[in-house]
Structure formats: C-alpha cells, structure tokens
C-alpha atoms as a PDB file:
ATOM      1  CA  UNK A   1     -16.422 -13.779  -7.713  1.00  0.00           C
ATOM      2  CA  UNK A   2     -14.009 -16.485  -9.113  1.00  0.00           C
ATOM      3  CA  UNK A   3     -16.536 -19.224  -8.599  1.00  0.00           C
ATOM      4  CA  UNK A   4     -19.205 -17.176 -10.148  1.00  0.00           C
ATOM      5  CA  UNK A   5     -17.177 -17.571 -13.056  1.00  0.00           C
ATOM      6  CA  UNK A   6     -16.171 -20.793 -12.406  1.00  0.00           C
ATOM      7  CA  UNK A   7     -19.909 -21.852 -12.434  1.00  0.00           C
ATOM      8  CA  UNK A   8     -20.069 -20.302 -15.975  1.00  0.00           C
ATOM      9  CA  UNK A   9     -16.911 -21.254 -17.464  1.00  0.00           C
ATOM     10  CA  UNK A  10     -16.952 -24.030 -20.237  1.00  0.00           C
ATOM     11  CA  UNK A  11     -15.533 -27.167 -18.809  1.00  0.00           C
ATOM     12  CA  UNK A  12     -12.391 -27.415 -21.397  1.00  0.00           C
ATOM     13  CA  UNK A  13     -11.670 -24.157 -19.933  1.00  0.00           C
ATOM     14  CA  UNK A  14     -11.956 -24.815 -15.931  1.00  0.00           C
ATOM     15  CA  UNK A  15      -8.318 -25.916 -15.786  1.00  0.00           C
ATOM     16  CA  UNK A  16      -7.131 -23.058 -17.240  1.00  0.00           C
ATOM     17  CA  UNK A  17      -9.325 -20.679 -15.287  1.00  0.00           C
ATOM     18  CA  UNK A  18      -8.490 -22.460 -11.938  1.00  0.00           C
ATOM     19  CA  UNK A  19      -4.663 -20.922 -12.496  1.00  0.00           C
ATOM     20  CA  UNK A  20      -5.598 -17.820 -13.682  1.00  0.00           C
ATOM     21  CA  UNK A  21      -7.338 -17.333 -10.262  1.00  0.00           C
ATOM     22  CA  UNK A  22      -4.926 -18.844  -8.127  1.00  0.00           C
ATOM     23  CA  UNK A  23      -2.417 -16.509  -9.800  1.00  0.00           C
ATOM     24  CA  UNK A  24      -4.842 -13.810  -9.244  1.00  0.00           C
ATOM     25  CA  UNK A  25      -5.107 -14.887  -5.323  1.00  0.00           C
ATOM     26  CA  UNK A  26      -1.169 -15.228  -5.310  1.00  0.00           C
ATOM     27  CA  UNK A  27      -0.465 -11.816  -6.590  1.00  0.00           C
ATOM     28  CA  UNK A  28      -3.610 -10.145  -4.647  1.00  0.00           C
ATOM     29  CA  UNK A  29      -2.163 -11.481  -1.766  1.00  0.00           C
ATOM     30  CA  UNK A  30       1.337 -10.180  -2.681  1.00  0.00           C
ATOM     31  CA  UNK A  31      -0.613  -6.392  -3.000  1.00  0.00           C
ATOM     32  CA  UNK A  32      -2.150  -6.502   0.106  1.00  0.00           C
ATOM     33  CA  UNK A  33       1.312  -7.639   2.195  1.00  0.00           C
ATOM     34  CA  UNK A  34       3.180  -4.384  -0.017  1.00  0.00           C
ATOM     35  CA  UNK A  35       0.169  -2.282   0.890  1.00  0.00           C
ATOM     36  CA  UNK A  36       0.066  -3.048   4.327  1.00  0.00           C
ATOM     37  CA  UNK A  37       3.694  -2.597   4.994  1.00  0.00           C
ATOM     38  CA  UNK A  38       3.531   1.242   3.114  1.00  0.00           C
ATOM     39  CA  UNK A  39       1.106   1.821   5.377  1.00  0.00           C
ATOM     40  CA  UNK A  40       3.228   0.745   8.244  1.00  0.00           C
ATOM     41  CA  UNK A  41       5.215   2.800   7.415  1.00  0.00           C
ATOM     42  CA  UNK A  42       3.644   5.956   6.502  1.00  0.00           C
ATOM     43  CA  UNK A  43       2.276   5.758  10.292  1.00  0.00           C
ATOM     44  CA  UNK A  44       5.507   5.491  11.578  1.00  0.00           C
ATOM     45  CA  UNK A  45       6.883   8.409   9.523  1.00  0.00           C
ATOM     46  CA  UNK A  46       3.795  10.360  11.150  1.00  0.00           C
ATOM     47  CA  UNK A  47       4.462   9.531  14.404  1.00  0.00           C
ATOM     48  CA  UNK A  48       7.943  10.381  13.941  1.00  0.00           C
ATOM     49  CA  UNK A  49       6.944  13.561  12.008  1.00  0.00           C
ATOM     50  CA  UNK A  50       4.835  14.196  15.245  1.00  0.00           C
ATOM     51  CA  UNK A  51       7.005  13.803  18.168  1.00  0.00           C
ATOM     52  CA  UNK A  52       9.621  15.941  16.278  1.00  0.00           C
ATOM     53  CA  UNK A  53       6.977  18.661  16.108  1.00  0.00           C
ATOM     54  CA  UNK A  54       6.872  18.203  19.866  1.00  0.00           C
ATOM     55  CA  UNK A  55      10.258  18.255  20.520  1.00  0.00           C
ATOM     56  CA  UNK A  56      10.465  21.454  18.325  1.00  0.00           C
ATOM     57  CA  UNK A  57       7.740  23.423  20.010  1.00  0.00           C
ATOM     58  CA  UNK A  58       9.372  22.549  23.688  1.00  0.00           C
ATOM     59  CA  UNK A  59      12.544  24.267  22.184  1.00  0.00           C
ATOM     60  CA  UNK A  60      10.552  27.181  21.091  1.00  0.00           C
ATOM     61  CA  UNK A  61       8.732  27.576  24.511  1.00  0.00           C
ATOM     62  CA  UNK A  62      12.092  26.949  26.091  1.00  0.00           C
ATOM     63  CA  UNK A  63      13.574  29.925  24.033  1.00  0.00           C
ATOM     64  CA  UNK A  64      11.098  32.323  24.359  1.00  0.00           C
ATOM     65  CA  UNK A  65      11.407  32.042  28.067  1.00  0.00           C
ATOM     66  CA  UNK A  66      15.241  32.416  28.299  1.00  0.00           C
ATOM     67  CA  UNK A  67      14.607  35.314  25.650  1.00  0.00           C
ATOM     68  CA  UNK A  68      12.494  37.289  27.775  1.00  0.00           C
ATOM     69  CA  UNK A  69      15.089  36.648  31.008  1.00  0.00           C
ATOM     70  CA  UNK A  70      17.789  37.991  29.031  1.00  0.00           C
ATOM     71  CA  UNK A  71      15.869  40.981  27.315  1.00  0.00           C
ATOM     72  CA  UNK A  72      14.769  41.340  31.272  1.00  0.00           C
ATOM     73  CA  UNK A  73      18.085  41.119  32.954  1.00  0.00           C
ATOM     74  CA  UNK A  74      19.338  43.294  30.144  1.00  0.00           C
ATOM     75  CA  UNK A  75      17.195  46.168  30.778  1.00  0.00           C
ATOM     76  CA  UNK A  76      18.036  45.576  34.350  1.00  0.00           C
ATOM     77  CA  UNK A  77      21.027  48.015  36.289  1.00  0.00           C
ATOM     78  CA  UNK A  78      24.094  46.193  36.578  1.00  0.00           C
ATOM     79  CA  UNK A  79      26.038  46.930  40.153  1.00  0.00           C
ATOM     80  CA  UNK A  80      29.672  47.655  39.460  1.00  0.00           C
ATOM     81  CA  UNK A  81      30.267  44.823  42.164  1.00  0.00           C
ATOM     82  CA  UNK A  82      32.762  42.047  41.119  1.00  0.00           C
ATOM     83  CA  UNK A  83      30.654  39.337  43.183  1.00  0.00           C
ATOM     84  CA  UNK A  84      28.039  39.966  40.726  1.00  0.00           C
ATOM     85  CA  UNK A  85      29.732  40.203  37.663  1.00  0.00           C
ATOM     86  CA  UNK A  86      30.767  37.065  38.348  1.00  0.00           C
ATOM     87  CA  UNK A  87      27.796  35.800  39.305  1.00  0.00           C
ATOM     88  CA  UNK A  88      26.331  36.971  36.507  1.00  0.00           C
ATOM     89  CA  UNK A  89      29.160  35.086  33.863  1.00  0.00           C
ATOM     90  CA  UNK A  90      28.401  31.774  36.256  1.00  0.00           C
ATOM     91  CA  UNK A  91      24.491  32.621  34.918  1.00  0.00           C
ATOM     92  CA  UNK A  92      25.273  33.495  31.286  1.00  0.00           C
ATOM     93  CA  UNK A  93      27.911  29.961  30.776  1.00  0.00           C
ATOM     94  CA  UNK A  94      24.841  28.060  32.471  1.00  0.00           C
ATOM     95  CA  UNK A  95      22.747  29.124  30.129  1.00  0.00           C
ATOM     96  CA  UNK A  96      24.888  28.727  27.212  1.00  0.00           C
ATOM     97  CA  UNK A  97      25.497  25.073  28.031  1.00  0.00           C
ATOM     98  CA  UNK A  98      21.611  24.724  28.802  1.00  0.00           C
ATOM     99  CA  UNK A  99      21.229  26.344  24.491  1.00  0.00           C
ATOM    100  CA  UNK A 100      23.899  23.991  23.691  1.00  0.00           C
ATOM    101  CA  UNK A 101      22.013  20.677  25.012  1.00  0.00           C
ATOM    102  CA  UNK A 102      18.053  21.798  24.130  1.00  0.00           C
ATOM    103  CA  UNK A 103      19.587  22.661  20.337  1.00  0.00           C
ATOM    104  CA  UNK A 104      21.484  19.280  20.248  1.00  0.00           C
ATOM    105  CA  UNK A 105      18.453  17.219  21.803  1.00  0.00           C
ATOM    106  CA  UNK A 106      16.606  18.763  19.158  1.00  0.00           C
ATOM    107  CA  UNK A 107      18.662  19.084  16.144  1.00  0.00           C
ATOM    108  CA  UNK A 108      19.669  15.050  16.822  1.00  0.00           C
ATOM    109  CA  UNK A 109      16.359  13.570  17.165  1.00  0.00           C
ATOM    110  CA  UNK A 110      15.345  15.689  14.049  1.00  0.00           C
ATOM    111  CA  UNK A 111      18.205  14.421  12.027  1.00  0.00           C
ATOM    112  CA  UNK A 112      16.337  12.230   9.588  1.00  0.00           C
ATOM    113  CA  UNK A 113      13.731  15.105   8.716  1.00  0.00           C
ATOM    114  CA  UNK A 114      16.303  17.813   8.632  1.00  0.00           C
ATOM    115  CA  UNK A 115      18.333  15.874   6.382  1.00  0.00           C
ATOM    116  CA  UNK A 116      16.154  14.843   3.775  1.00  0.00           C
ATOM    117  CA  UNK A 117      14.519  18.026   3.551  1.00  0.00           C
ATOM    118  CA  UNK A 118      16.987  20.779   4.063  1.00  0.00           C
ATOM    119  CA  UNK A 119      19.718  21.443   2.271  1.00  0.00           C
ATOM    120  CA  UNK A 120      22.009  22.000   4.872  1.00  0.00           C
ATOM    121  CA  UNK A 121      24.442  19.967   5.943  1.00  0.00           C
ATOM    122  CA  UNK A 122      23.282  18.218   9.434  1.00  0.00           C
ATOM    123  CA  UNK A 123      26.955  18.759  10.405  1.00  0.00           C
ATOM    124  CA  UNK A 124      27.098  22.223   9.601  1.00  0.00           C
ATOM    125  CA  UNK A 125      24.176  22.761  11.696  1.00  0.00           C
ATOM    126  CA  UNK A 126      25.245  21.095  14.762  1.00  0.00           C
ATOM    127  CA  UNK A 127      28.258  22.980  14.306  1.00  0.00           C
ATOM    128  CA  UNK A 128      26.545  26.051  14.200  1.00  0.00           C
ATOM    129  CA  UNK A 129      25.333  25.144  18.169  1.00  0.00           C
ATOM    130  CA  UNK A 130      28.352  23.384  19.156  1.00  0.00           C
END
C-alpha cells in the first residue's frame, strides 16, 4: 500500500512521504511486538488460570472422599476398646495433616488468583488451614 501511494505521490512530496511511511513501519512494528507480548501473556494467565482449576477440582475430589469416610466411620459403632480409640486418634491426626498439606498445596499455588481477586487476606487464609 505505501508504494501504491508512492507511485501517485507528486515528486516534491516523495521525500516527505518516504518518512511518513517509515514512521508508519517503525511504529506498526512497535504495535505488533506490544500485541504479541499481551498475547503472551494472556495465554500464560490461561494456562495458569487452568492448572489452578485442576489443582482445585483434585482438592474437591480429595474432600468428598475423606467426607464420606468420616460421615461413614461416624455412623459406624465405636468399641469401648482403648487399642482402638487410639487407633482411631492415630487415623483422625493422619488425616488432619493429610487436610493441612492438600489445602496448603492448593491455597499456595493459587496465591496469585486468590489474591487479586478475593478480598481476603492470603495470610488469613492459610492461617485458617494451618
């Protein structure tokens, strides 16, 4: 297109012209890096976006299973026999440390999001699990 109008420019006016368009170039090119690197970066904020969505629906799965062992081993008859009791606190500090480390795992890695969108305090919510 510029040397379409190069062909039809007057020739007092081709020097004139010829920066115009390489000021043109110059600053398209300037664009088209800026644009380039947003979209970088949008894909990267995706792909981030996604694997927290991952990690976030492998804590849910992960929940719902230890919810339905407790609500299980709840309904279940407890023998009045110290061996198991303590068995049983062995089982329920396991599993407390085993919250602990999926909600951390989680609650780290989602630390951007969670802090740009939320209005809670990251530290307030890993204190909440801690």
């Amino acid at each position: 297109m510029g040397a379409d109008i190069m062909n039809r420019c007057h020739p007092s006016n081709v020097q004139p012209m010829q920066r115009w368009l390489s000021l043109l170039r110059s600053r398209w090119g300037e664009t088209d890096l800026l644009l380039t690197q947003r979209t970088q970066r949008l894909k990267d904020q995706l792909l981030s976006m996604q694997e927290q969505d991952i990690l976030l629906d492998d804590l849910i799965e992960w929940m719902m299973t230890k919810e339905k062992k407790l609500n299980k081993d709840r309904r279940a008859e407890v023998r009045p026999s110290v061996e198991q009791i303590k068995q049983l606190i062995r089982e329920h500090e396991l599993f407390e440390n085993e919250l602990r480390q999926a909600s951390r795992r989680t609650i780290a890695g989602s630390k951007p999001i969670v802090s740009k969108y939320c209005k809670i305090p990251v530290e307030r919510i890993l204190f909440v699990f801690a």
